[in-house]
C-alpha atoms as a PDB file:
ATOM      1  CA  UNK A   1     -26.235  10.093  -0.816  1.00  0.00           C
ATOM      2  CA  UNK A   2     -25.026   8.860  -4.686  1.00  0.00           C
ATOM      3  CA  UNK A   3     -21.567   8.290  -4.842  1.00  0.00           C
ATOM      4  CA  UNK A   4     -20.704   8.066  -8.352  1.00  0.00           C
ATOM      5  CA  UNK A   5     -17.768   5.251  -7.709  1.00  0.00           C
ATOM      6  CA  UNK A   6     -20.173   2.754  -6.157  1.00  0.00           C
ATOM      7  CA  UNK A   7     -23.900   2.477  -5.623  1.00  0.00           C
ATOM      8  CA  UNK A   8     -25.725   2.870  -2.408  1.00  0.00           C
ATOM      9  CA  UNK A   9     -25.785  -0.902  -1.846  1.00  0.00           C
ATOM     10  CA  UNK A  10     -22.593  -1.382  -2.694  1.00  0.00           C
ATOM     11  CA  UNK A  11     -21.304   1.891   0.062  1.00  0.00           C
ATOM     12  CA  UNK A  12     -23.399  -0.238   2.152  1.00  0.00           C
ATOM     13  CA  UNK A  13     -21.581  -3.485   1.680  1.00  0.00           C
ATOM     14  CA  UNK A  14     -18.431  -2.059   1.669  1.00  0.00           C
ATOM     15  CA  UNK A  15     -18.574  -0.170   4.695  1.00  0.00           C
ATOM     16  CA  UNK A  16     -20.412  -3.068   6.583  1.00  0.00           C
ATOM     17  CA  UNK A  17     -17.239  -5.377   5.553  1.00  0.00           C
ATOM     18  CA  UNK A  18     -15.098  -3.168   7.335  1.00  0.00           C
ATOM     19  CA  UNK A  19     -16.850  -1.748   9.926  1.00  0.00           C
ATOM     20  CA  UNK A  20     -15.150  -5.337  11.579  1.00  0.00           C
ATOM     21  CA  UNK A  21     -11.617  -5.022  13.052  1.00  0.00           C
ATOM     22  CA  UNK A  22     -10.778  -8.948  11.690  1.00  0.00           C
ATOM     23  CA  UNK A  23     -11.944  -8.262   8.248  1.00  0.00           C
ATOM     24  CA  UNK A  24      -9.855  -5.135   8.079  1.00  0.00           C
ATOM     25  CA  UNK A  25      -7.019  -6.994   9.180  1.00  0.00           C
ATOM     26  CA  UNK A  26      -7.739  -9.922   6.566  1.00  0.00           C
ATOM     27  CA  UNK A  27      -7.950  -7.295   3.937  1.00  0.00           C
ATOM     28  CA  UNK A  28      -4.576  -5.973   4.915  1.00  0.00           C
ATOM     29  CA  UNK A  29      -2.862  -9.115   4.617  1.00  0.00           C
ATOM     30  CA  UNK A  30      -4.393 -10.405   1.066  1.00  0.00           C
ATOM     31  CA  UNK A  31      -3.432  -7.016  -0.191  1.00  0.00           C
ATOM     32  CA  UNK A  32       0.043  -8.136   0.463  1.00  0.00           C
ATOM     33  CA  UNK A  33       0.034 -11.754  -0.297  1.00  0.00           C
ATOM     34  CA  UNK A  34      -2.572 -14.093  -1.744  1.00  0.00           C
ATOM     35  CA  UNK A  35      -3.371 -16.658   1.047  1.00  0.00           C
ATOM     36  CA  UNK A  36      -5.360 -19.750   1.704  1.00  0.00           C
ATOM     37  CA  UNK A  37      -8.455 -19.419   4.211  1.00  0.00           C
ATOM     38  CA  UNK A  38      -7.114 -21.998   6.349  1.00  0.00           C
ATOM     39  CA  UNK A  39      -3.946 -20.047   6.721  1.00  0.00           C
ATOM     40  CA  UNK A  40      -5.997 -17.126   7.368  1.00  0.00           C
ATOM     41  CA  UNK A  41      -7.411 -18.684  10.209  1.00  0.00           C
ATOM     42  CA  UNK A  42      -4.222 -19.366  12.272  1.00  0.00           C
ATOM     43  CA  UNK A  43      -3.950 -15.759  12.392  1.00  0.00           C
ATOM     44  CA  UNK A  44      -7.019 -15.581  14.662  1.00  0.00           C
ATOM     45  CA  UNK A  45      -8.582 -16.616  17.610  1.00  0.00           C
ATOM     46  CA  UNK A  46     -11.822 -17.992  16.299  1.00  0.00           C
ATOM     47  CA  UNK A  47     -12.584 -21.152  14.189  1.00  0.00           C
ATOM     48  CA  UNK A  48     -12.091 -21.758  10.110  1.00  0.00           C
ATOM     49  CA  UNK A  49     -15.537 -21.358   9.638  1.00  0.00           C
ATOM     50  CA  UNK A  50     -15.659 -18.073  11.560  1.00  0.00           C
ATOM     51  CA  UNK A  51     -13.287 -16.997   9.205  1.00  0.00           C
ATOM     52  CA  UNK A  52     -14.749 -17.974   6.326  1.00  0.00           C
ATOM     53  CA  UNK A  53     -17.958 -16.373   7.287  1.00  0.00           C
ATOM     54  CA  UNK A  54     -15.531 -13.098   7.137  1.00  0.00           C
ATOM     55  CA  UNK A  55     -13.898 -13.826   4.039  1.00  0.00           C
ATOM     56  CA  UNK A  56     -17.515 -13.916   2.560  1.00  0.00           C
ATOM     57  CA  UNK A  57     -18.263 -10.660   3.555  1.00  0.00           C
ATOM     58  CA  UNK A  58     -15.342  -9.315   2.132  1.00  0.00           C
ATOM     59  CA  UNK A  59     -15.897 -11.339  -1.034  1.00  0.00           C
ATOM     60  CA  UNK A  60     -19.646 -10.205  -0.650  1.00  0.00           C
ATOM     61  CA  UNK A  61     -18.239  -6.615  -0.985  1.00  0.00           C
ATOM     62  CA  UNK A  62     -15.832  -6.938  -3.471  1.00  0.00           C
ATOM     63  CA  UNK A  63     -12.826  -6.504  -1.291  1.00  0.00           C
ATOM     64  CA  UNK A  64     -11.581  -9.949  -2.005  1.00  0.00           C
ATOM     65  CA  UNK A  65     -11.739 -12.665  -4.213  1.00  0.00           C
ATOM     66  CA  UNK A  66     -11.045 -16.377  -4.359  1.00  0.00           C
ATOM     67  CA  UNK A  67      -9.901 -18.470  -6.484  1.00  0.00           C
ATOM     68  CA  UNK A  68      -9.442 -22.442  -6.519  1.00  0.00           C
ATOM     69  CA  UNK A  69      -5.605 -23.372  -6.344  1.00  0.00           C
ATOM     70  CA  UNK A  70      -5.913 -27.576  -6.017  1.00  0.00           C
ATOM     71  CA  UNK A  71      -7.585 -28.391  -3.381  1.00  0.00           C
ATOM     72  CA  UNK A  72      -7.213 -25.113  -1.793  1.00  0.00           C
ATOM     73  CA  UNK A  73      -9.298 -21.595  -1.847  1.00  0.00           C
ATOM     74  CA  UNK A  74      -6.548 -18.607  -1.889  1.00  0.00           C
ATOM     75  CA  UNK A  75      -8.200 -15.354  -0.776  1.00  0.00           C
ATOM     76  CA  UNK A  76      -6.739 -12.152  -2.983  1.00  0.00           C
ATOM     77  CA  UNK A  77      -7.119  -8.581  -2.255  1.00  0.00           C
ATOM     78  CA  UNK A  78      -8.362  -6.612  -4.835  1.00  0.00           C
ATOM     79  CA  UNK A  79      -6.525  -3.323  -4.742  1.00  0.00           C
ATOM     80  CA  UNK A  80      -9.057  -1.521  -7.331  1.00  0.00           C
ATOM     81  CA  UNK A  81     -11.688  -1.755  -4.867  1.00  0.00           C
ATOM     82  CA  UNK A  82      -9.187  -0.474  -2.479  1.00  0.00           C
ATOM     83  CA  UNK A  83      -8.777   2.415  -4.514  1.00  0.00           C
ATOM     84  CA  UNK A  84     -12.711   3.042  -4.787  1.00  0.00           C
ATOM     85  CA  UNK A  85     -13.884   2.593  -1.587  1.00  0.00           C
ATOM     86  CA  UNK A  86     -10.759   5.550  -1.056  1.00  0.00           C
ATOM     87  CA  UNK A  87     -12.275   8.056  -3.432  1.00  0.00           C
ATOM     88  CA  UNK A  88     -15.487   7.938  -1.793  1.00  0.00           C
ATOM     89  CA  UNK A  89     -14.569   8.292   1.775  1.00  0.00           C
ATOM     90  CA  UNK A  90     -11.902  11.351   0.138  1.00  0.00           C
ATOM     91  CA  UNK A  91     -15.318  12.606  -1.633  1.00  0.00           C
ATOM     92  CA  UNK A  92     -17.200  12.456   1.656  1.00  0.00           C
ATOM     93  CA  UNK A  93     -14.079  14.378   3.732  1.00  0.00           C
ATOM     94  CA  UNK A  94     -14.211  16.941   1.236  1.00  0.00           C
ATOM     95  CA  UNK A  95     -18.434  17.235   1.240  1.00  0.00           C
ATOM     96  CA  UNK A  96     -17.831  17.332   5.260  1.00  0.00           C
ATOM     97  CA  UNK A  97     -14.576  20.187   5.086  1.00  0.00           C
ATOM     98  CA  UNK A  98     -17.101  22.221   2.296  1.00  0.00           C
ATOM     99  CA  UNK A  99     -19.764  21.719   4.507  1.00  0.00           C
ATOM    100  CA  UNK A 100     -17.487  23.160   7.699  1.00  0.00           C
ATOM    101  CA  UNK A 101     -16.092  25.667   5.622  1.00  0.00           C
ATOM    102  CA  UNK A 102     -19.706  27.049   5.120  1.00  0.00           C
ATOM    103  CA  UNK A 103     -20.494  27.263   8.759  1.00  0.00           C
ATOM    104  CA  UNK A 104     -17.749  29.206   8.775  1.00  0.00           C
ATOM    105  CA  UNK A 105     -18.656  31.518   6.501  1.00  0.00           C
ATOM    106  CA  UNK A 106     -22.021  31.945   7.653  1.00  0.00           C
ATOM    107  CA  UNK A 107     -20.564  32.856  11.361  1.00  0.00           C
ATOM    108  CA  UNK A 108     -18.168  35.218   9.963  1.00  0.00           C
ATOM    109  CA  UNK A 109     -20.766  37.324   8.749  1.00  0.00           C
ATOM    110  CA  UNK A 110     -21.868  40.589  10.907  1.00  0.00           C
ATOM    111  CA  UNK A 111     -25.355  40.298  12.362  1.00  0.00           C
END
């Protein structure tokens, strides 16, 4: 399937980021406020380097980015990729409700 936002690799990526409960919750809260990875990690139950691991992904995907700050690596959302990865999953509902809509039409018909 081409989606004209992003390309197949990139659906792939994307999807694959967030297919993980913890990276959809550390996209959630860069999207509100920049913060470092280690105070991303206090918000979960695994180790810093777990979390990193997940911040990579996301980074990998273009959800996030970071950026040096001093010593310290802040994690940013980035709300344009948001926005993209939106389109295409309200391009593939509306494929998937044409696609119904069809069936439909094809059962309506008399015999």
């Amino acid at each position: 399937m081409v989606i004209d936002d992003l390309s197949p690799s990139e659906t792939d990526r994307v999807f694959h980021a967030l297919a993980d409960a913890t990276r959809r919750d550390i996209v959630r809260r860069v999207l509100v406020e920049e913060c470092s990875v280690s105070a991303l990690a206090r918000h979960y139950p695994m180790s810093f380097t777990a979390v990193h691991k997940h911040v990579a992904v996301l980074e990998s995907a273009g959800l996030v980015a970071k950026v040096r700050q001093g010593r310290e690596s802040l994690v940013r959302g980035d709300i344009d990729r948001v926005r993209t990865v939106h389109r295409v999953l309200d391009a593939l509902e509306q494929r998937w409700r044409d696609r119904v809509a069809q069936m439909e039409r094809i059962l309506a018909e008399d015999p």
